[in-house]
Each structure stands twice: as C-alpha cells, then as structure tokens.
Protein backbone atom coordinates (compact mmCIF):
# COMPACT_ATOMS: atom_id res chain seq x y z
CA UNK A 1 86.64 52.96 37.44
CA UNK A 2 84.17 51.12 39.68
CA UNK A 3 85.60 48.21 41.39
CA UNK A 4 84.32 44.46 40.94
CA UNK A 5 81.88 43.29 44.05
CA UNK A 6 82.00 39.31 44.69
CA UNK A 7 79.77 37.64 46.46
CA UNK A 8 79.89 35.29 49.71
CA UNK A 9 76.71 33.04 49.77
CA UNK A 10 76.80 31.64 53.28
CA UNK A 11 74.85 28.50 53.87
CA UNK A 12 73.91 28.39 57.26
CA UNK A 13 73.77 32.84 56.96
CA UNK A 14 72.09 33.49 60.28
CA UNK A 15 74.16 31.07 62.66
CA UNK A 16 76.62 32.39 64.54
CA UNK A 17 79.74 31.62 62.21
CA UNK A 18 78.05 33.66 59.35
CA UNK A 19 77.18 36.42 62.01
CA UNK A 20 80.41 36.97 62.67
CA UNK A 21 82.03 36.93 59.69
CA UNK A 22 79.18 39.61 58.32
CA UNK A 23 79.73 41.63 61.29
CA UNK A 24 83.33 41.03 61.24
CA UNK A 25 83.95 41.93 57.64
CA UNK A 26 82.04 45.65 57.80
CA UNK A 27 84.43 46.04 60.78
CA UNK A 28 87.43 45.62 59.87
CA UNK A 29 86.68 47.31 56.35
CA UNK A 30 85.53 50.36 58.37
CA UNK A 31 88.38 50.56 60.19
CA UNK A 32 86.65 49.80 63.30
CA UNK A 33 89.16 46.86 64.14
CA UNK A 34 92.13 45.45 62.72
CA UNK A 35 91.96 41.92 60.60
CA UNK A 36 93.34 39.91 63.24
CA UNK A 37 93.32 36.37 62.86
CA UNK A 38 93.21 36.32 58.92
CA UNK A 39 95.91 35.04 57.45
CA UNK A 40 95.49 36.70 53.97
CA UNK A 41 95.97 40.29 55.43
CA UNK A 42 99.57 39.64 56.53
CA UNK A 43 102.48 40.38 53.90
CA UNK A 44 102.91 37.38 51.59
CA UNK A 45 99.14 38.16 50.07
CA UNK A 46 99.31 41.76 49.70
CA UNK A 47 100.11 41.80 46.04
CA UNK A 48 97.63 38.01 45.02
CA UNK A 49 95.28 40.30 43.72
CA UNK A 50 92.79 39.14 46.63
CA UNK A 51 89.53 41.41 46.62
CA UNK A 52 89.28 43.93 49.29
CA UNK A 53 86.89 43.80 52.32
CA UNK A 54 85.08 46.46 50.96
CA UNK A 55 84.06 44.52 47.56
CA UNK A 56 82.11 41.57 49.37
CA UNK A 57 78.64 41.79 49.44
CA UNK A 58 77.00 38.81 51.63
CA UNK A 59 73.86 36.78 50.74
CA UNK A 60 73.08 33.00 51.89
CA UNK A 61 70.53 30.26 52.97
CA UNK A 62 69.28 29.56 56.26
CA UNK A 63 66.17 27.83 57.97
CA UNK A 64 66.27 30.27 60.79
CA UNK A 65 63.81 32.94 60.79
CA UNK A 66 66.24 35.05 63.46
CA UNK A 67 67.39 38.21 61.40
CA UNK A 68 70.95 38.86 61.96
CA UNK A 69 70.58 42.10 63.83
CA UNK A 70 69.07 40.14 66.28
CA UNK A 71 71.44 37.22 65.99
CA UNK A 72 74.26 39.62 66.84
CA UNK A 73 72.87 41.15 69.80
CA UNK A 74 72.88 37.33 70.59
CA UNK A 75 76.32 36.95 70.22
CA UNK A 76 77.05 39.90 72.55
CA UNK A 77 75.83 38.64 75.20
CA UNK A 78 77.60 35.11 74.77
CA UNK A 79 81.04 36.96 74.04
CA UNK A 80 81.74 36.43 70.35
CA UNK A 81 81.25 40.21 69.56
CA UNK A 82 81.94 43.19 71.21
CA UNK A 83 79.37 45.21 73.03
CA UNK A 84 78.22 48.03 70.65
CA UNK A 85 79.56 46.80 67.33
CA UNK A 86 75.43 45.69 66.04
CA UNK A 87 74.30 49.00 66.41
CA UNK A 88 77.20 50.18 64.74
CA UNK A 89 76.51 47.76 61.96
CA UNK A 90 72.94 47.58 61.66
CA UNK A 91 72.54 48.72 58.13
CA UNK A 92 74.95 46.27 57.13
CA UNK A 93 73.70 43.33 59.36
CA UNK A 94 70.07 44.37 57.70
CA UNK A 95 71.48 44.31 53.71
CA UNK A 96 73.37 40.86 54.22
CA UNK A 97 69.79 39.85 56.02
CA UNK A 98 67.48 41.07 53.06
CA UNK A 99 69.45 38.66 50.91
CA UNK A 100 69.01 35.69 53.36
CA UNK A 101 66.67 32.91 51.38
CA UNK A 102 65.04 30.09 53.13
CA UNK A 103 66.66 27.09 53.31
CA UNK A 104 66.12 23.44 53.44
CA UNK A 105 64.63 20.68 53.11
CA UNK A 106 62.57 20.80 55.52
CA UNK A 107 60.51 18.07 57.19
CA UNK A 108 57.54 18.28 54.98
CA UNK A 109 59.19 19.93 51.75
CA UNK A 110 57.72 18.26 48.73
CA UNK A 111 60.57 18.80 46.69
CA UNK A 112 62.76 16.54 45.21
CA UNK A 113 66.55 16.60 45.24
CA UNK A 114 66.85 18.50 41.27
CA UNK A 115 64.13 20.80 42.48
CA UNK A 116 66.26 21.60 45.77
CA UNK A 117 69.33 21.86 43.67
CA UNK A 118 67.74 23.90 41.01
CA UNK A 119 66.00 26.66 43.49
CA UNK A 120 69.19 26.65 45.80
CA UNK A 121 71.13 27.74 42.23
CA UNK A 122 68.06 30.05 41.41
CA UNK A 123 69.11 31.77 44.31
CA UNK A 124 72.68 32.03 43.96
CA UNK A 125 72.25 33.71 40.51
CA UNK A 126 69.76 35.63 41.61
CA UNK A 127 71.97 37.18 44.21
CA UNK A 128 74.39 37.09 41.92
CA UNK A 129 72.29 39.37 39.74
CA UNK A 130 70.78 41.53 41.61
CA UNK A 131 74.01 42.96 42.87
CA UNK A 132 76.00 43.16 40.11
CA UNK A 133 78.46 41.00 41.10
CA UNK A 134 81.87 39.59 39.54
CA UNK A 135 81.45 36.05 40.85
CA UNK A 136 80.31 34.26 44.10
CA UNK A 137 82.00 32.25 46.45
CA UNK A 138 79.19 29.57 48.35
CA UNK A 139 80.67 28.96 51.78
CA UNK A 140 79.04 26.36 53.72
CA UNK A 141 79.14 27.04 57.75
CA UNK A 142 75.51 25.59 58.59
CA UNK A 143 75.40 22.88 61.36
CA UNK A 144 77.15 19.82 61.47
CA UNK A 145 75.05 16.73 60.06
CA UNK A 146 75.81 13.11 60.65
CA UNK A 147 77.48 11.23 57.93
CA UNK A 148 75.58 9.61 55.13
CA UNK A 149 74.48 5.89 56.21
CA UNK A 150 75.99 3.27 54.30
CA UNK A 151 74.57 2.42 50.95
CA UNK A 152 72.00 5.24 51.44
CA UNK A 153 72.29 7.34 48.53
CA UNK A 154 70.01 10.49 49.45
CA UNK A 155 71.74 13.72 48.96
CA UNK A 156 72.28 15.33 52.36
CA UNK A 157 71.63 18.64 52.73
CA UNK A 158 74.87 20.14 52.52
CA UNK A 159 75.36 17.60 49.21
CA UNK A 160 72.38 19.57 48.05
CA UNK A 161 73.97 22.88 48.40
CA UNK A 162 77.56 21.99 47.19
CA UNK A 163 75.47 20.85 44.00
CA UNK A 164 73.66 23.98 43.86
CA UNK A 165 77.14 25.73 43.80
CA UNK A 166 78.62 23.78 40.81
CA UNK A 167 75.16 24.06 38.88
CA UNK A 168 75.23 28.23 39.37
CA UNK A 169 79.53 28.23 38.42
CA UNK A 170 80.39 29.24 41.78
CA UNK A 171 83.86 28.38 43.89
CA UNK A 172 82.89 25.99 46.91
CA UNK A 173 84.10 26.08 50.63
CA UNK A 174 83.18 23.30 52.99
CA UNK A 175 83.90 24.56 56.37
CA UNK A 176 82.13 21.69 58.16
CA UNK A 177 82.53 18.37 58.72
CA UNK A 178 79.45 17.37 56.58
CA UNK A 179 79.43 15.55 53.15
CA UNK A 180 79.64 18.41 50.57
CA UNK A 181 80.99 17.62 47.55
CA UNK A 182 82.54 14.71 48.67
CA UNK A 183 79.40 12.50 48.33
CA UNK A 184 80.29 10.15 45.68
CA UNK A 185 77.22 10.99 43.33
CA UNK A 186 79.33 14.73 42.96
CA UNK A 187 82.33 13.69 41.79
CA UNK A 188 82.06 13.37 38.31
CA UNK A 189 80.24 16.65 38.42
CA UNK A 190 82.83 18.33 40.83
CA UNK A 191 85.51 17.36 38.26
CA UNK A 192 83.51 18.75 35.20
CA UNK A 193 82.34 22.02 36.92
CA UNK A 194 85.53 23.82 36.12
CA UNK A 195 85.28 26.11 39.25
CA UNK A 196 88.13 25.96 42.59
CA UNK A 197 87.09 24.18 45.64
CA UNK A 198 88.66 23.54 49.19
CA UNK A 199 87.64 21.35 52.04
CA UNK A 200 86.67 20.12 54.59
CA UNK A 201 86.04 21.25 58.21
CA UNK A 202 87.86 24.10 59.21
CA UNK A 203 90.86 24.01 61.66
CA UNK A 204 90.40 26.72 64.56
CA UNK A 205 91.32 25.62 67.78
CA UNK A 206 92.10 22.10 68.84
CA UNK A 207 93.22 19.95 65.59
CA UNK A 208 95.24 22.90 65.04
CA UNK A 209 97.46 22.56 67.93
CA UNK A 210 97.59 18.78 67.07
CA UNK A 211 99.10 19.67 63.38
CA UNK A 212 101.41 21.67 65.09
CA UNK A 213 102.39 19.29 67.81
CA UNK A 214 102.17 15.81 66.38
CA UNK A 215 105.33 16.90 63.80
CA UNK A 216 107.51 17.79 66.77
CA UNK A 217 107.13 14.06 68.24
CA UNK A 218 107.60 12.24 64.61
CA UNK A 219 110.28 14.60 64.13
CA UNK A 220 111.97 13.83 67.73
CA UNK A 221 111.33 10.40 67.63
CA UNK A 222 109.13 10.45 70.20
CA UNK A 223 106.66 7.39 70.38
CA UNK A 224 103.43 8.64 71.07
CA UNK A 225 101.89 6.07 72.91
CA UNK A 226 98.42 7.78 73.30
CA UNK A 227 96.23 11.19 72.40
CA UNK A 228 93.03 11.52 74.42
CA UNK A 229 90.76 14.55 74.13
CA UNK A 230 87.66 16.27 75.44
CA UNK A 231 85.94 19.11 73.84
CA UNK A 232 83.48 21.39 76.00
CA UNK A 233 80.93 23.71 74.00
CA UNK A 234 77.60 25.21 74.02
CA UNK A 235 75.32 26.87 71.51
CA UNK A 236 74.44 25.27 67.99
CA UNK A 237 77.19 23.46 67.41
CA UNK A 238 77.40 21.73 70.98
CA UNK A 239 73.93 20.92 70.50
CA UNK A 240 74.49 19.36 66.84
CA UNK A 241 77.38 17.22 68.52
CA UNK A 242 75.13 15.36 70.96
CA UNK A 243 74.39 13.58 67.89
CA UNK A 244 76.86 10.74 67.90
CA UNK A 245 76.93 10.38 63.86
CA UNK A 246 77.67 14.05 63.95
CA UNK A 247 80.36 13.88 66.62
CA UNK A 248 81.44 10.63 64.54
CA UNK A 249 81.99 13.21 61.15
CA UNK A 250 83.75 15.63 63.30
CA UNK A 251 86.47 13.52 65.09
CA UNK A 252 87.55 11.85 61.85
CA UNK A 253 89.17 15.10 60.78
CA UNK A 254 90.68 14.82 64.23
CA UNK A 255 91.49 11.97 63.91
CA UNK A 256 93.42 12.33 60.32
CA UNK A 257 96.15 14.86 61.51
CA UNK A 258 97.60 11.90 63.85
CA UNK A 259 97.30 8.86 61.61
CA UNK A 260 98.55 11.30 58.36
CA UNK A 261 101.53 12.70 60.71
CA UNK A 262 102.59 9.56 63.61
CA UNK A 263 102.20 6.95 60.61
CA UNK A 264 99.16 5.23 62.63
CA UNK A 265 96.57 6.57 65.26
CA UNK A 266 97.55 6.29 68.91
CA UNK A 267 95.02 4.64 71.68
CA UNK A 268 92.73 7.72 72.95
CA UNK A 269 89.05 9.24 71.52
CA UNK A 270 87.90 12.28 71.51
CA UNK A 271 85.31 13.11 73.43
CA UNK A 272 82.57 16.46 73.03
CA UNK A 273 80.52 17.67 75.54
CA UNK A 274 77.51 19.86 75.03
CA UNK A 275 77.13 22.87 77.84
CA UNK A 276 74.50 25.06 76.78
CA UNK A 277 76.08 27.69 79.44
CA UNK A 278 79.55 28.15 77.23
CA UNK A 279 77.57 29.53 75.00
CA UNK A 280 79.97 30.47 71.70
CA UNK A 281 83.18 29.39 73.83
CA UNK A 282 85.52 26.24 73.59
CA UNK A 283 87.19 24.75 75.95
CA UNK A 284 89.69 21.53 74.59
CA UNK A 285 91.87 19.61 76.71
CA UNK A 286 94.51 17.00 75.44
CA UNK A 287 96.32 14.61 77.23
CA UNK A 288 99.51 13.28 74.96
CA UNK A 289 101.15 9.98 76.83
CA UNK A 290 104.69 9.09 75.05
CA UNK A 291 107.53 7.76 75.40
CA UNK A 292 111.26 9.15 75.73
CA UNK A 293 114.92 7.69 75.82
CA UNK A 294 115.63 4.21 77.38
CA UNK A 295 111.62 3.71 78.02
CA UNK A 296 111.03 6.69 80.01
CA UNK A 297 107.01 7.60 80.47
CA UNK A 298 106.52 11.04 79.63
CA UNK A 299 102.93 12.94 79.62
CA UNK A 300 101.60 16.48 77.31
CA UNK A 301 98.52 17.93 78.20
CA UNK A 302 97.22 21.15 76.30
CA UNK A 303 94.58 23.24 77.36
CA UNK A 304 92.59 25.50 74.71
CA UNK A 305 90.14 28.13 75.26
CA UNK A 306 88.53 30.32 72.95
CA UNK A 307 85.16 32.02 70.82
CA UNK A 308 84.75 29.31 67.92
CA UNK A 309 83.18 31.56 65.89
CA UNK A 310 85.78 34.63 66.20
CA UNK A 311 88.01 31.44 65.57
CA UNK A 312 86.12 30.87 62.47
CA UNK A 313 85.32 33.84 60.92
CA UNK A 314 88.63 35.34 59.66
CA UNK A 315 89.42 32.03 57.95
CA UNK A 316 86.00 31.97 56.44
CA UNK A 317 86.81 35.46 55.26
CA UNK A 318 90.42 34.57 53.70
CA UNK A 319 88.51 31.18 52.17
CA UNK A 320 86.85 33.14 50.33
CA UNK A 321 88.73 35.82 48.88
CA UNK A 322 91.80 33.33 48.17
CA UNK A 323 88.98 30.81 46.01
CA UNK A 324 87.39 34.34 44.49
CA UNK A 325 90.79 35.08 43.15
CA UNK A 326 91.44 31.54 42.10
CA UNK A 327 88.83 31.37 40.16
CA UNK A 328 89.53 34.80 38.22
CA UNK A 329 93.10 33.31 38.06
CA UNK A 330 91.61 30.48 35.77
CA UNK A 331 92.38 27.53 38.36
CA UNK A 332 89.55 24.32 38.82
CA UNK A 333 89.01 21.37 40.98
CA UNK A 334 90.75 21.20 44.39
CA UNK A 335 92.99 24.16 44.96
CA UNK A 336 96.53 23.06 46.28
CA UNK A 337 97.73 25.22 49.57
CA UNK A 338 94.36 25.29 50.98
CA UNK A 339 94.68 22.23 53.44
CA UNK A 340 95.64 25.13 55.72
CA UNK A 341 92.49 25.75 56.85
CA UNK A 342 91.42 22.10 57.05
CA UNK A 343 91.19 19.21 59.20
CA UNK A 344 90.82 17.42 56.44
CA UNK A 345 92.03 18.55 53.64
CA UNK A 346 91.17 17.72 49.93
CA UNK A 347 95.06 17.80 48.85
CA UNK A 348 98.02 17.75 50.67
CA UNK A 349 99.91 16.87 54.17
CA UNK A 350 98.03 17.21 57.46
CA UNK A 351 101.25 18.68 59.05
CA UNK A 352 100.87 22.70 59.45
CA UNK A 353 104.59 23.57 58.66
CA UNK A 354 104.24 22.16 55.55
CA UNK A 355 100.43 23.35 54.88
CA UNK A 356 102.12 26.88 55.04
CA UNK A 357 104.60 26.86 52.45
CA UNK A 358 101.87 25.46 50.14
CA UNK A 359 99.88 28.34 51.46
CA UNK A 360 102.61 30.33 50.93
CA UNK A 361 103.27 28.94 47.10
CA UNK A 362 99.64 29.63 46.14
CA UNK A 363 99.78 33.02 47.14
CA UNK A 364 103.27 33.37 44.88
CA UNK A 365 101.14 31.70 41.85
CA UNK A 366 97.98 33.91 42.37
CA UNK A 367 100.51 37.02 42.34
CA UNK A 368 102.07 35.66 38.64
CA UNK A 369 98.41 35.42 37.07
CA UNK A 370 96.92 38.49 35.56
C-alpha cells in the first residue's frame, strides 16, 4: 500500500526559513541528522497519526529568482547549515525548486486582488495535482510587511496568500508577524472555509524566554517594574525590520506575552537592530527591573544567541504536519494547542506552561480520531 504524500506550500520558498526547513526535512528523513528541535518527534506525538518526513513533498511562492541550491550554499557560509549537507541534497533542493512559482504583486503587476487570489490558488492545486497529493498545508514564512494603514482596505500580500489558501481548501500557518488571515475582509471567509488554521508569528528565541519567564514573576509576586529589549540581526529579516511599521507588527507579539501574563505591560521597548554581518544569527538581550520584599530593587538580564532560521525550521516542520493531520481528523477554524508556537496566538494563554498541556491535549485528541 502506497503511502499518502501532503504537501507544504511555502510562501516565501527560497528565503532562508523555507531553505532550511527543505534542507532540513530530507535530512533528518535520511537519517543524516536527528529531528532536534521539533517538538512533534518527541513521545507524546508518536501515535497522532502525524505524516512522516518522508511523505512531504515541498512546493511554494517566491519573488526571488535565487534557486535553492544556491540559496543553501548561502546559508553555509552564514552558519544556518552545515558544510556539505547541499551537495548532499541537491536533488532534493532542485525538486522542491522546480515547484517554486513566482510570486507577488509586484510593482507593476496589473492584476487585481481576485486575479492574485485566483492564480496564487491555481497554483496550489496545481501542485497539489501534479504530485498526487493527500492535502496541502500553505505555510507562510516570506518577509515581514508593515501592518495595514488604518482604514486602508487593500489586501496585503500575505492577506492575498492566506486567501489563496482558503479558496484552494488548504490548512493555513502564519509564521510571521504580517496580516494573514487576520485582515478583517477574511473573516467571514476564514470561518466558512472549513479547513484548521494557527497563527501568528512564530516563537523561536526571545518571546520565548519571556513566556517562560514572565509566569515565574506573576507567580512569585514579583512586581515587574520594567522589560527592555534589543534584538541584533542581519540578513532578510534584519533588513525587513529597518522598516519601523514592520518592526511595529513584530514587537506587538512581544509585546502580548507581558500584558497577557503581568496583567499590564511594564515601561521598556524593544528595540531591533539590522547588522548585515550576523548574517542568519540572533543576538537578544533583556534587561528585567523588579521589585522584591520590603521594596528591594532587583535586576534580570537574559542574553540569547542563536541561527533564526534553524530556530524556525523544526517548528515550521511540526506546524505543518500537526494542521495536515488536523485537517484529516475533521477539525476547522483556529486549532486549540497551537499557541505554542506563537507570539501571538489565535486561541489561548500566552504563558508556555500552559501552551504545553494544550499542546499536549491536542496531540491526545488527534490520537482518538481515526
């Protein structure tokens, strides 16, 4: 008996996050290295009826024209992959390139937004198609883009793509901090789709220390006076960030784990810092000012360091087998025990502890459902 193939449709397929996972997912399923860093490998999934490693056949849109063999020699040299593994990979690199389509809109596209939609969904089925496959899960990891302007009701670009994956009956991932599906002209067709979704911005390195930490000092009693930050990071991402409505998108996710878990957000921003020469890593500092017993000043600081995109790539990978299997499970709309993953999450608490027994939970109810 042949075993069902589903699909990952990566928008944003030839940036480093989609690199990564491509090159990350022929790894591990060869053997070549262990699945560290994603969650769904570990114990409590083994029996959800997940789909293997092996089954997922990549595809996406992009605006680049850098093929991803290329791309990953890129990402050698700034540390996100290990020296060797593209030429090891090449003919899989090449078949999750072949079914790259261009994306958009671009600055002169003629198109209007139901044409975008339309030809975005084209593709999906397409892909869908030509592979055989069971289903498709659309995962969007492109650049961050700046939040919609107020009473401007354009479709964004990645509102254009979370359409496209309703219109083609496909589970949605938004692992950025742009609009998705939560621009308001999607809702009613988000609720009527009848496919799983999960959102928004994925939590790899610095907000998830902060859902870790901020419990302890509401759970101690601890006031926290303050929470400063600073974020250091290079390549696309860094660059996207110098744009202060797309910093803006990204720090309200920060932002949401204190306010959700202190009751109100302390004094402090966050600040990001574009330095081309990081390249793919991260470096976040946090400075925590609070107070103890009887008045007494008391200061946290944090340090983080690490590859974003080897960060990002083994949650992107259990995203999307845990929303493949929800869907063949029967489940719709926002899918509870995802906020997880999030920043900010489309159900849920903001605390981790209590993101991972809903984690956890959804696992048990994937395992009950043929």
């Amino acid at each position: 008996m042949t075993e069902e193939r589903t699909g990952v449709w990566l928008v944003g397929a030839r940036g480093s996050v989609a690199t990564t996972v491509i090159a990350g997912c022929a790894a591990v399923a060869a053997g070549l290295h262990p699945p560290t860093g994603m969650v769904t490998a570990t114990n409590p999934f083994a029996d959800s009826g997940l789909p293997p490693l092996e089954t997922l056949v990549f595809g996406g849109h992009d605006t680049s024209p850098t093929p991803l063999p290329k791309r990953a020699e890129e990402l050698v040299t700034s540390g996100a992959l290990p020296y060797g593994l593209p030429a090891t990979l090449r003919a899989e690199l090449t078949a999750a390139d072949e079914a790259v389509r261009p994306g958009g809109p671009g600055p002169d596209d003629p198109r209007g937004e139901d044409e975008l939609i339309a030809a975005f969904a084209a593709d999906i089925d397409a892909f869908r198609a030509a592979h055989g496959l069971a289903r498709v899960v659309v995962v969007n990891v492109a650049t961050t883009e700046a939040a919609p302007v107020p009473g401007d009701t354009a479709l964004p670009s990645s509102s254009l793509y979370a359409a496209a994956a309703l219109r083609a009956g496909c589970p949605y991932v938004n692992f950025t901090p742009s609009t998705g599906l939560h621009h308001p002209r999607l809702r009613t067709a988000a609720a009527e789709a009848g496919v799983p979704y999960a959102g928004r911005d994925g939590k790899t390195g610095q907000t998830l220390l902060r859902s870790v930490l901020a419990p302890m000092f509401a759970q101690r009693a601890l006031a926290v006076r303050a929470w400063s930050g600073t974020n250091l990071l290079g390549g696309g991402d860094g660059a996207a960030l110098t744009d202060p409505g797309a910093a803006a998108a990204k720090n309200a996710g920060k932002a949401r784990v204190l306010s959700d878990t202190l009751g109100e957000l302390p004094q402090g921003d966050v600040h990001i810092d574009d330095v081309p020469a990081l390249g793919d890593m991260k470096t976040a500092w946090d400075h925590v000012a609070f107070d103890g017993f009887l008045g007494s000043r008391m200061i946290l600081q944090t340090i983080w360091q690490g590859c974003d995109s080897a960060l990002a790539a083994p949650l992107v990978l259990d995203l999307a087998r845990l929303l493949a299997r929800a869907q063949e499970a029967g489940l719709s709309g926002p899918v509870d025990g995802l906020g997880f993953y999030f920043k900010d999450p489309d159900t849920g608490s903001s605390a981790l502890p209590e993101q991972w027994r809903a984690l956890l939970s959804l696992a048990a109810r994937l395992r009950a459902r043929p």
